[in-house]
N, C-alpha and C. Protein backbone atom coordinates (compact mmCIF):
# COMPACT_ATOMS: atom_id res chain seq x y z
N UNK A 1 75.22 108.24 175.18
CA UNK A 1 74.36 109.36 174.88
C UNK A 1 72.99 109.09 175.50
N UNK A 2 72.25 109.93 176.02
CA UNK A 2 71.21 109.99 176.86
C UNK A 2 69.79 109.95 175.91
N UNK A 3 69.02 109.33 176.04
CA UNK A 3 67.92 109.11 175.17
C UNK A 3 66.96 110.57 175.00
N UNK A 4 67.11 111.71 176.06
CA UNK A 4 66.75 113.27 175.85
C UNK A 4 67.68 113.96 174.82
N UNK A 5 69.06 113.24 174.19
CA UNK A 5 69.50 114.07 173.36
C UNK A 5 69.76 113.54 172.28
N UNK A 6 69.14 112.34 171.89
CA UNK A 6 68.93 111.97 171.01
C UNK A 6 68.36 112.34 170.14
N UNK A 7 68.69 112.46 168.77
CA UNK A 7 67.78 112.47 167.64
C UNK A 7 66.92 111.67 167.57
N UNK A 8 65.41 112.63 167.10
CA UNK A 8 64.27 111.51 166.94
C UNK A 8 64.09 110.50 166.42
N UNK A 9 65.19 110.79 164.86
CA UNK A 9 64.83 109.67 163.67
C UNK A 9 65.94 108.27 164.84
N UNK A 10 67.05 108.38 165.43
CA UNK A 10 67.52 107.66 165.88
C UNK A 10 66.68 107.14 166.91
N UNK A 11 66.15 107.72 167.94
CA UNK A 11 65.75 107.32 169.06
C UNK A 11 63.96 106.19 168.72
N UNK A 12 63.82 107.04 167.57
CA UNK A 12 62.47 106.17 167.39
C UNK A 12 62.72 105.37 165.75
N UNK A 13 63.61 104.90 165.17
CA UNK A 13 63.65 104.12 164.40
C UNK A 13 63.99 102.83 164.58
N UNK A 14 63.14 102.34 163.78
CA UNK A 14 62.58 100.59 163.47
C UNK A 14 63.81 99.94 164.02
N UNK A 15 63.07 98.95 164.98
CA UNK A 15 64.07 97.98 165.90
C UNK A 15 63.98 96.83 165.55
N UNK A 16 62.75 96.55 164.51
CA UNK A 16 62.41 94.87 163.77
C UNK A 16 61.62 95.41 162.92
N UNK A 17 61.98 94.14 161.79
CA UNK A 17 60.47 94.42 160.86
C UNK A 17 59.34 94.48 161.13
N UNK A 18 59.23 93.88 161.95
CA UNK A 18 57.27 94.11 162.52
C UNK A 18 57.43 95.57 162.96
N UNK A 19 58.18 96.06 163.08
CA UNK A 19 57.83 98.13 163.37
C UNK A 19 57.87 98.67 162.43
N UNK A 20 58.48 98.43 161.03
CA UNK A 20 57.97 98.84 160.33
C UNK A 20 56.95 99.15 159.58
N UNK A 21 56.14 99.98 159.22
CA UNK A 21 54.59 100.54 159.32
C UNK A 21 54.48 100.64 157.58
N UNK A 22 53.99 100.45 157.12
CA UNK A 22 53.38 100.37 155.14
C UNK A 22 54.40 100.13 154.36
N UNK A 23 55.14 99.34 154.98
CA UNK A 23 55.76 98.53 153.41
C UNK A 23 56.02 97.09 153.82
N UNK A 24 55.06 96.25 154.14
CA UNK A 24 54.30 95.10 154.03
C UNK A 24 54.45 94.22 152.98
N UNK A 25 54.58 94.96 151.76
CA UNK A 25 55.40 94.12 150.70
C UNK A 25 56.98 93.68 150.22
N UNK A 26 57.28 94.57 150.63
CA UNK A 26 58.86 94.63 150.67
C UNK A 26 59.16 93.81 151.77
N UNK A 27 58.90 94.45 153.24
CA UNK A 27 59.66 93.54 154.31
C UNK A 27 58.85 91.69 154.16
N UNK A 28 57.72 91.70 153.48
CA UNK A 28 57.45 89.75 153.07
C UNK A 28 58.43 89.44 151.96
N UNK A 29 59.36 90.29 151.16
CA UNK A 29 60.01 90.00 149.89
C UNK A 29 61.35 89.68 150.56
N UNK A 30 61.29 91.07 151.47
CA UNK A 30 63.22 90.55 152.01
C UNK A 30 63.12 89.21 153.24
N UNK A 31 61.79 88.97 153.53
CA UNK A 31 61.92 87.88 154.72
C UNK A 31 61.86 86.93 153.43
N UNK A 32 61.41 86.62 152.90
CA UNK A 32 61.08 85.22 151.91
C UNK A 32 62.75 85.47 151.17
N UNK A 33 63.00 85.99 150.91
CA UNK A 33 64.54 86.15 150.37
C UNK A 33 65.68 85.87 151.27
N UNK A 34 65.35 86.00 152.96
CA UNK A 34 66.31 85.83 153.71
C UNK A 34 66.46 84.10 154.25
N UNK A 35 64.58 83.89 154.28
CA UNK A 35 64.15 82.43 154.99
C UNK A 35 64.77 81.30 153.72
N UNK A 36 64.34 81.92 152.50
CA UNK A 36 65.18 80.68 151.61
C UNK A 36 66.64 80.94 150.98
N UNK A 37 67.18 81.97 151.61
CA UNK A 37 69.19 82.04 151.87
C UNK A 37 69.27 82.39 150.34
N UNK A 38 68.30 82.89 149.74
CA UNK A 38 68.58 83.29 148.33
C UNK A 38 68.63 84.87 148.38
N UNK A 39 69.21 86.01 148.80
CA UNK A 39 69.70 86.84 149.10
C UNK A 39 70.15 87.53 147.46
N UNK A 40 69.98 88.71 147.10
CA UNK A 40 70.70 88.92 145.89
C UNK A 40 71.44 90.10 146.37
N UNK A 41 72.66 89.88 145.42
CA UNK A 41 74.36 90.37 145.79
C UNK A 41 73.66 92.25 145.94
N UNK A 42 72.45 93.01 145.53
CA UNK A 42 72.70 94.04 145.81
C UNK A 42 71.16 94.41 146.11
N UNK A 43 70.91 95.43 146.57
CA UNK A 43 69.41 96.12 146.70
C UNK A 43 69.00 97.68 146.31
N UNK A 44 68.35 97.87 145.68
CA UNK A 44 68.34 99.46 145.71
C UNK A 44 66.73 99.74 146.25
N UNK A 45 66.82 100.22 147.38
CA UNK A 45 65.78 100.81 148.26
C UNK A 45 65.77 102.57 147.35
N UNK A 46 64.67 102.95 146.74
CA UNK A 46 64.00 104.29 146.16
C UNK A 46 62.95 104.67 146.95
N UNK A 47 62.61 105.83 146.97
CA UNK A 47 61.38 106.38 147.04
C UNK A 47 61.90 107.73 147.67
N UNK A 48 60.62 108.41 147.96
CA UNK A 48 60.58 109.90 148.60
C UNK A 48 61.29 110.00 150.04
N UNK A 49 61.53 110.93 150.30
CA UNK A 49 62.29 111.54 151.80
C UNK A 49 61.10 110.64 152.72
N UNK A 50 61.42 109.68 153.96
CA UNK A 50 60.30 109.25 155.24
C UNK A 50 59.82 108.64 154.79
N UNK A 51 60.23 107.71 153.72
CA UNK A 51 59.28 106.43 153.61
C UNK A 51 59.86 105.00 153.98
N UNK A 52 60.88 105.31 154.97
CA UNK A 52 61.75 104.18 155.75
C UNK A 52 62.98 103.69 154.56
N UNK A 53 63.30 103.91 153.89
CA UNK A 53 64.05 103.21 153.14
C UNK A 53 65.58 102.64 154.35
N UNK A 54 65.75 104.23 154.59
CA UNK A 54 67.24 103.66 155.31
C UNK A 54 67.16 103.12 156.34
N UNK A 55 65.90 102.73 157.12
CA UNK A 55 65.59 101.78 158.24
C UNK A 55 65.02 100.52 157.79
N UNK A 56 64.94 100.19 156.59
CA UNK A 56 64.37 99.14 155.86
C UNK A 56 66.22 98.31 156.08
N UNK A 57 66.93 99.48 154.79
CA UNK A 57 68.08 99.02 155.00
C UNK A 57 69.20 98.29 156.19
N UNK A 58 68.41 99.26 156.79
CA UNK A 58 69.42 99.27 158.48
C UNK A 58 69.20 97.66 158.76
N UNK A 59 67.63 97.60 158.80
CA UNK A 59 67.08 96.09 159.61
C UNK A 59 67.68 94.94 158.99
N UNK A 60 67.95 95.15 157.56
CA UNK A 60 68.13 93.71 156.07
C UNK A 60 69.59 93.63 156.47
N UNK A 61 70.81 94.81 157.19
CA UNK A 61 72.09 94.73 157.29
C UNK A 61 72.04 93.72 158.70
N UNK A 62 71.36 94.55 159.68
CA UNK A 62 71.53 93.64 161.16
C UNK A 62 70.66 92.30 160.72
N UNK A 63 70.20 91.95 159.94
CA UNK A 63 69.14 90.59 159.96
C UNK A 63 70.48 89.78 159.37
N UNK A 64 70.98 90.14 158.10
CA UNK A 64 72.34 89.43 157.36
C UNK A 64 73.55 89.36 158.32
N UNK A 65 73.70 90.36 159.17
CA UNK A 65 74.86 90.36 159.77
C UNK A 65 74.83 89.43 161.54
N UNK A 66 73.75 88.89 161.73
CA UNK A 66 73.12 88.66 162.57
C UNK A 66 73.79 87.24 163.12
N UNK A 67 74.61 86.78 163.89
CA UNK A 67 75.47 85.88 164.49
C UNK A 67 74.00 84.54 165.17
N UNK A 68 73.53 85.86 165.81
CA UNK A 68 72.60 84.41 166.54
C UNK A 68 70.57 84.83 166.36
N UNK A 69 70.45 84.39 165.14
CA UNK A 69 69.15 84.85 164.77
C UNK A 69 68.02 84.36 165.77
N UNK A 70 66.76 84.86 165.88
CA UNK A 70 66.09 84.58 166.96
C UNK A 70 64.79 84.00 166.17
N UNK A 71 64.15 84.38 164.85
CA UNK A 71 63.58 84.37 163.89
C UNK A 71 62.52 85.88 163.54
């Protein structure tokens, strides 16, 4: 698929945590949760419509699922 027919939320959503923009507390909670392998069995990401939740999610799946981490 061609990056002109892409959907926006796809074409411009968070590619690392550092792109993610005001939730600064959360992504230091899930890195300190990932760096000491203490991970808990579930997460529930809340809030209003556009406040990244499901790109929060997206990043915590590819970071866990992640074969050859880079840091």
């Amino acid at each position: 698929m061609s990056s002109s027919s892409q959907s926006l939320y796809r074409k411009w959503r968070s590619q690392t945590f550092g792109d993610l923009v005001g939730q600064e507390p959360v992504i230091r909670t899930l890195k300190n949760a990932l760096s000491s392998g203490k991970l808990a069995h579930a997460y529930l990401f809340t809030g209003p419509r556009g406040t990244g939740k499901t790109s929060t999610a997206r990043l915590l799946a590819k970071t866990i699922n992640c074969s050859a981490p880079v840091n």
